[in-house]
PDB file of N, CA and C in Angstrom:
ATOM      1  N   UNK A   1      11.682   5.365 -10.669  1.00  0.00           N
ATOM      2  CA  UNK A   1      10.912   4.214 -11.081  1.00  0.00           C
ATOM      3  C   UNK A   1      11.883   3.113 -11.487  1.00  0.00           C
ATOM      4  N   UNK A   2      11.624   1.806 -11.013  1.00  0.00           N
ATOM      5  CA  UNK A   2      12.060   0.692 -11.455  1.00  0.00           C
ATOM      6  C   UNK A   2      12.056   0.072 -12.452  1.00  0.00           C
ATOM      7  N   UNK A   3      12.656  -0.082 -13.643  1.00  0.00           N
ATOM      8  CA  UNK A   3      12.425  -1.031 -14.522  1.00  0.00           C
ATOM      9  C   UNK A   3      11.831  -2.496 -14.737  1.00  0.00           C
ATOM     10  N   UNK A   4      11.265  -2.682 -14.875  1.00  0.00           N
ATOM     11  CA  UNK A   4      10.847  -4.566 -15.083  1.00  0.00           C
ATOM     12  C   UNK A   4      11.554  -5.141 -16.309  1.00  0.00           C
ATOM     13  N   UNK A   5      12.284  -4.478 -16.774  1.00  0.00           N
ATOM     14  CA  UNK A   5      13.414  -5.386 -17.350  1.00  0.00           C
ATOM     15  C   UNK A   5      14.684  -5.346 -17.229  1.00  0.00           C
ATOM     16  N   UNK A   6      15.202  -4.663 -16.121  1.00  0.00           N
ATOM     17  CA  UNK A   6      16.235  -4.557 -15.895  1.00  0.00           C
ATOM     18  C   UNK A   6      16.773  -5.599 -14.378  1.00  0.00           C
ATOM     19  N   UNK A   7      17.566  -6.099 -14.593  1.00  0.00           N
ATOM     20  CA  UNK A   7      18.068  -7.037 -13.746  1.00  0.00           C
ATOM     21  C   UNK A   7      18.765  -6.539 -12.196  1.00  0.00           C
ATOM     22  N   UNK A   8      18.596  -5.739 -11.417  1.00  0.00           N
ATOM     23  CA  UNK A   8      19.201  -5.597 -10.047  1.00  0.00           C
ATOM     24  C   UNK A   8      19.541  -6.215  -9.482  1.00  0.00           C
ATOM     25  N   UNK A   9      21.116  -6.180  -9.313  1.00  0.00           N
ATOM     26  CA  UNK A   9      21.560  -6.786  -8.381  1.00  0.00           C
ATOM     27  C   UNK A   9      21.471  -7.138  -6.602  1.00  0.00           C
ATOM     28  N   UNK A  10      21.033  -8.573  -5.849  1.00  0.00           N
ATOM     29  CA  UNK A  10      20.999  -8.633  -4.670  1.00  0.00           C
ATOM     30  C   UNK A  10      22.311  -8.028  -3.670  1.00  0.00           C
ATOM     31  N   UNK A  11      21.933  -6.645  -3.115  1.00  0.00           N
ATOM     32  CA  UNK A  11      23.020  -6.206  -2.538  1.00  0.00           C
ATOM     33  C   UNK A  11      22.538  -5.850  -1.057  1.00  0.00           C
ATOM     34  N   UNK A  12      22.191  -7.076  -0.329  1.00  0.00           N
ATOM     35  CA  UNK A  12      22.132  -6.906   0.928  1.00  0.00           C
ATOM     36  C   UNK A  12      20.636  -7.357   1.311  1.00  0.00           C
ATOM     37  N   UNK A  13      20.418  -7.243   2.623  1.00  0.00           N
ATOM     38  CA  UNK A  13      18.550  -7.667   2.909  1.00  0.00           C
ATOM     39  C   UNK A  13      18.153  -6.546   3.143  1.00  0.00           C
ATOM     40  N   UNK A  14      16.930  -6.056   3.521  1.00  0.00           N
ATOM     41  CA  UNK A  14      15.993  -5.189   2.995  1.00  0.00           C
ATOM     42  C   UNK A  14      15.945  -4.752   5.071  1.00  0.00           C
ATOM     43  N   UNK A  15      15.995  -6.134   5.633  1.00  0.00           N
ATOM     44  CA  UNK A  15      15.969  -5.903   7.337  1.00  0.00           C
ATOM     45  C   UNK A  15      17.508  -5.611   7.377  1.00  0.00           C
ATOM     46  N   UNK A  16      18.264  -5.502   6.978  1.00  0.00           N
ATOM     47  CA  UNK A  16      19.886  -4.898   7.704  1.00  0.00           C
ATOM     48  C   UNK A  16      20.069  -3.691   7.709  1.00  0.00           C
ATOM     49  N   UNK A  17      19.808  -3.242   8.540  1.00  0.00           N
ATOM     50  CA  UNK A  17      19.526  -1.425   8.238  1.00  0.00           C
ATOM     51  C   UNK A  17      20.800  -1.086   9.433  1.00  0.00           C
ATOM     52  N   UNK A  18      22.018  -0.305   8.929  1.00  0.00           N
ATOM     53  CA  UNK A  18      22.706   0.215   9.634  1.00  0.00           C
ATOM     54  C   UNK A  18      22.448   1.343  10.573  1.00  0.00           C
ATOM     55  N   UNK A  19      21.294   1.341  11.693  1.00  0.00           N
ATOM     56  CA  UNK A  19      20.608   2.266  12.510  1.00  0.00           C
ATOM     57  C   UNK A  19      21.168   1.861  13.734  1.00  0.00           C
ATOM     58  N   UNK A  20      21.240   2.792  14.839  1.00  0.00           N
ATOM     59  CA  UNK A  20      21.233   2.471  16.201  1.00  0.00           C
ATOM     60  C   UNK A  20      20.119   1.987  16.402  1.00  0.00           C
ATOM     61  N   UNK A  21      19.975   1.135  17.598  1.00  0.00           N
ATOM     62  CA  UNK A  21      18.584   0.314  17.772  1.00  0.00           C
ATOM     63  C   UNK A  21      18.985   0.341  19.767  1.00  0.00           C
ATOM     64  N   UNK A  22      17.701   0.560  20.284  1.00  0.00           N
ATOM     65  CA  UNK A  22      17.867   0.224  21.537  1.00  0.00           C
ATOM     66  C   UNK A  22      16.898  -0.718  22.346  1.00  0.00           C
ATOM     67  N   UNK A  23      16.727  -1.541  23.270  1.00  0.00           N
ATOM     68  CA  UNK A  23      15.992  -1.995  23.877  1.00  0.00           C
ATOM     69  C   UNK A  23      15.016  -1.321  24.631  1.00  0.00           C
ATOM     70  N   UNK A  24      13.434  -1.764  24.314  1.00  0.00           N
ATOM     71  CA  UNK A  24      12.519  -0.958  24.842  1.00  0.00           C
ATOM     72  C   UNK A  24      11.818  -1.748  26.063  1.00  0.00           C
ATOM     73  N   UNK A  25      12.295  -0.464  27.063  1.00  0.00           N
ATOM     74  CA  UNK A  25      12.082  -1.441  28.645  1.00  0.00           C
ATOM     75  C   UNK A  25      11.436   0.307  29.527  1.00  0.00           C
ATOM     76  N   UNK A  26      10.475  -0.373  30.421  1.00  0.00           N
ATOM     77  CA  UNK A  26       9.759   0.424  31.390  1.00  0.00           C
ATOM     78  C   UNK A  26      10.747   1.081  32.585  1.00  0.00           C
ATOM     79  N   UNK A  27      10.273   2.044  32.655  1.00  0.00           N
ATOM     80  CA  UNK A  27      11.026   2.165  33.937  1.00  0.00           C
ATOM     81  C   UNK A  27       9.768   1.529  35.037  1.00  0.00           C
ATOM     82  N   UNK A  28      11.054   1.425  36.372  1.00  0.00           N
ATOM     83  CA  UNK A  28       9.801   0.697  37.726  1.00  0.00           C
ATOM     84  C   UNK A  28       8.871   1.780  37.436  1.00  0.00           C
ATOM     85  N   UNK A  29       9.009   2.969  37.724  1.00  0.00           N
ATOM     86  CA  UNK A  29       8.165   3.710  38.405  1.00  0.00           C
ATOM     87  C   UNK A  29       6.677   3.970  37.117  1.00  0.00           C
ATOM     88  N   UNK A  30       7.109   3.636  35.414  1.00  0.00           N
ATOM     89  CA  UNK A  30       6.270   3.391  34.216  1.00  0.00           C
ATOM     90  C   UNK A  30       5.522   1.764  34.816  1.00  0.00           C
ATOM     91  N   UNK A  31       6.100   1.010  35.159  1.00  0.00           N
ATOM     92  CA  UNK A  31       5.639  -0.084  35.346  1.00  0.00           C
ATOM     93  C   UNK A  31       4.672  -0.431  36.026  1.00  0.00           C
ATOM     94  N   UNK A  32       4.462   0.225  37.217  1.00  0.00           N
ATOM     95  CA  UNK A  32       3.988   0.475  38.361  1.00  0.00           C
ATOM     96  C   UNK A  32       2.490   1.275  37.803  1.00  0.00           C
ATOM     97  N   UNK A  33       2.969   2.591  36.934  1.00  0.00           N
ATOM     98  CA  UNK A  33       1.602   2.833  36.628  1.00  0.00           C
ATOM     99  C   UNK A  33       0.749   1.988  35.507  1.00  0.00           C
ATOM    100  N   UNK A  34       1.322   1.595  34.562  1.00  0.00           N
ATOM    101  CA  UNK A  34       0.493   0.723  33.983  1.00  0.00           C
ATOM    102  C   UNK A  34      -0.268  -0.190  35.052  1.00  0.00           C
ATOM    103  N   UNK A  35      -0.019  -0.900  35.806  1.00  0.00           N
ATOM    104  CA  UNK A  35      -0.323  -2.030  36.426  1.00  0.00           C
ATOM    105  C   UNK A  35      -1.598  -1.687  37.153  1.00  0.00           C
ATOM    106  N   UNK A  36      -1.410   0.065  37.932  1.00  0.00           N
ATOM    107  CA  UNK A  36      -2.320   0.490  38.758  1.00  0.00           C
ATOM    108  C   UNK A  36      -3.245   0.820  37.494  1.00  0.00           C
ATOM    109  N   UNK A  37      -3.238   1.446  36.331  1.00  0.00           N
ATOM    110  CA  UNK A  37      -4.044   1.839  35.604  1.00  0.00           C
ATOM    111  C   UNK A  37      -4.846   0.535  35.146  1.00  0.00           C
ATOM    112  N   UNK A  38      -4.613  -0.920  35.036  1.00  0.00           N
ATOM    113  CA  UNK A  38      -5.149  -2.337  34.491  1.00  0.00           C
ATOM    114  C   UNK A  38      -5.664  -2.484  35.729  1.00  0.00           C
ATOM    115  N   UNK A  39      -5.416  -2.220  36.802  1.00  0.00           N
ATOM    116  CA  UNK A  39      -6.180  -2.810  38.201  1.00  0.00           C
ATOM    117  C   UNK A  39      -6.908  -2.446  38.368  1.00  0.00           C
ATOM    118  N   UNK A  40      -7.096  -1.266  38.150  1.00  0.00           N
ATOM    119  CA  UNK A  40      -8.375   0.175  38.368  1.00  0.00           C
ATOM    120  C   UNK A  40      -9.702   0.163  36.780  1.00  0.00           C
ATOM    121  N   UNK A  41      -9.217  -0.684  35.381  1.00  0.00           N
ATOM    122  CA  UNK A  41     -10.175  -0.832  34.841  1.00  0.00           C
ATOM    123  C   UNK A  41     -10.202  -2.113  34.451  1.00  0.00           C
ATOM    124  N   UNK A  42      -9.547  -3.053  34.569  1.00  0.00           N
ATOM    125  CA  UNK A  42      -9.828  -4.662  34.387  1.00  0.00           C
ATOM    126  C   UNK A  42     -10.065  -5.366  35.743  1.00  0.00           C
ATOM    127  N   UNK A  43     -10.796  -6.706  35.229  1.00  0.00           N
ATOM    128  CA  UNK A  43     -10.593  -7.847  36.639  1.00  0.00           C
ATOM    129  C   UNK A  43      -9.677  -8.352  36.518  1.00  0.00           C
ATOM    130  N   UNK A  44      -9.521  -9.237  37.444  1.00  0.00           N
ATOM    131  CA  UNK A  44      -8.258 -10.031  37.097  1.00  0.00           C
ATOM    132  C   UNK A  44      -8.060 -11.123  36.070  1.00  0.00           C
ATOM    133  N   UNK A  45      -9.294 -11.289  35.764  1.00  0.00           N
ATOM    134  CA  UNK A  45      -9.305 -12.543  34.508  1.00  0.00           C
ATOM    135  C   UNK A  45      -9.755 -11.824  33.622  1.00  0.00           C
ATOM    136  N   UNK A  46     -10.052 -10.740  33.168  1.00  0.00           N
ATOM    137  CA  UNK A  46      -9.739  -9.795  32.251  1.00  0.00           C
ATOM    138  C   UNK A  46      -8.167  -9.701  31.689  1.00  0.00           C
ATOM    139  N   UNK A  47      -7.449  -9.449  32.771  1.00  0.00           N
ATOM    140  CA  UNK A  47      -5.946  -9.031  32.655  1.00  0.00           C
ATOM    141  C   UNK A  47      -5.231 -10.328  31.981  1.00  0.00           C
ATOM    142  N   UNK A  48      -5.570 -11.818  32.894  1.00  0.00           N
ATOM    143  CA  UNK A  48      -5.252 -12.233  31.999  1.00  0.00           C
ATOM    144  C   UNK A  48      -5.395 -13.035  31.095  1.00  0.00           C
ATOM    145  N   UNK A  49      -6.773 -12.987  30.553  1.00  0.00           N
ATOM    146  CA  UNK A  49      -6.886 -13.009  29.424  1.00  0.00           C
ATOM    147  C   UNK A  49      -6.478 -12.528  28.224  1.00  0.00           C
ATOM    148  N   UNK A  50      -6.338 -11.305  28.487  1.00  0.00           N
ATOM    149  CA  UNK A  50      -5.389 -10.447  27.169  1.00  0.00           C
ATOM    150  C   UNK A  50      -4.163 -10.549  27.707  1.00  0.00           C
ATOM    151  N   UNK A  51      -3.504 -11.017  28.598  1.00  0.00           N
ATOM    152  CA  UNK A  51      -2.002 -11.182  28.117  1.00  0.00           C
ATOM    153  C   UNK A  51      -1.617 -13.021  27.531  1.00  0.00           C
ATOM    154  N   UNK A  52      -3.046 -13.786  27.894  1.00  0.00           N
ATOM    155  CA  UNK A  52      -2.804 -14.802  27.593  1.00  0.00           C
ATOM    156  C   UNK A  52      -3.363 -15.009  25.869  1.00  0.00           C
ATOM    157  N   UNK A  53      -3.746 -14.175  24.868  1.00  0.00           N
ATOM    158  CA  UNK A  53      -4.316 -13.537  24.220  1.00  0.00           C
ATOM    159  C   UNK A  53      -3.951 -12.435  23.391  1.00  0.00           C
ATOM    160  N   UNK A  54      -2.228 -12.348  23.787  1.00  0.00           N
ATOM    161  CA  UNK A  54      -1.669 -10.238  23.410  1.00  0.00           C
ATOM    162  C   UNK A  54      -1.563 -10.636  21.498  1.00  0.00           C
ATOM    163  N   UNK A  55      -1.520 -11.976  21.261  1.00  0.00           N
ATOM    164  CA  UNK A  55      -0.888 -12.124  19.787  1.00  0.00           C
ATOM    165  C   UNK A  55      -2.390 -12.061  18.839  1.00  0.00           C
ATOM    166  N   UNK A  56      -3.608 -11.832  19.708  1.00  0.00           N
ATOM    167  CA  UNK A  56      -4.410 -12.130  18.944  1.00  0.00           C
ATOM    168  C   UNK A  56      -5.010 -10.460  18.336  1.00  0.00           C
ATOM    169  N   UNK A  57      -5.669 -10.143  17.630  1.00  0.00           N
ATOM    170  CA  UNK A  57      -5.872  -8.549  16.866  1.00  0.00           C
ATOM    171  C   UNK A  57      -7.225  -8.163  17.031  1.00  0.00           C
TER     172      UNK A  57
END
C-alpha cells in the first residue's frame, strides 16, 4: 500500500517498459482468409463502412 503522505519520487514513465515488442502483421496466406471470410458475410458497403468507421465502438 501507498502512502498519501509520503512523497515518491518521479523515476521514469509508467509507458517505458523494458519488454521486447514486435510488429503485428498478417501473413498473405492470414490475409487472404480474413478477406474471403468479410466477402462471404458483408457487402461491399458494409466492408467499408466499418473500415471507414474502425475508430468508432
Amino acid at each position: 500500500m501507498l502512502s498519501v503522505d509520503t512523497l515518491y519520487p518521479a523515476a521514469g514513465s509508467a509507458y517505458d517498459l523494458d519488454v521486447e515488442s514486435h510488429e503485428l502483421m498478417a501473413s498473405a496466406g492470414e490475409a487472404a482468409d480474413i478477406a474471403a471470410a468479410l466477402e462471404n458475410t458483408l457487402s461491399a458497403d458494409e466492408i467499408n463502412k466499418s473500415v471507414a468507421t474502425w475508430y468508432q465502438v
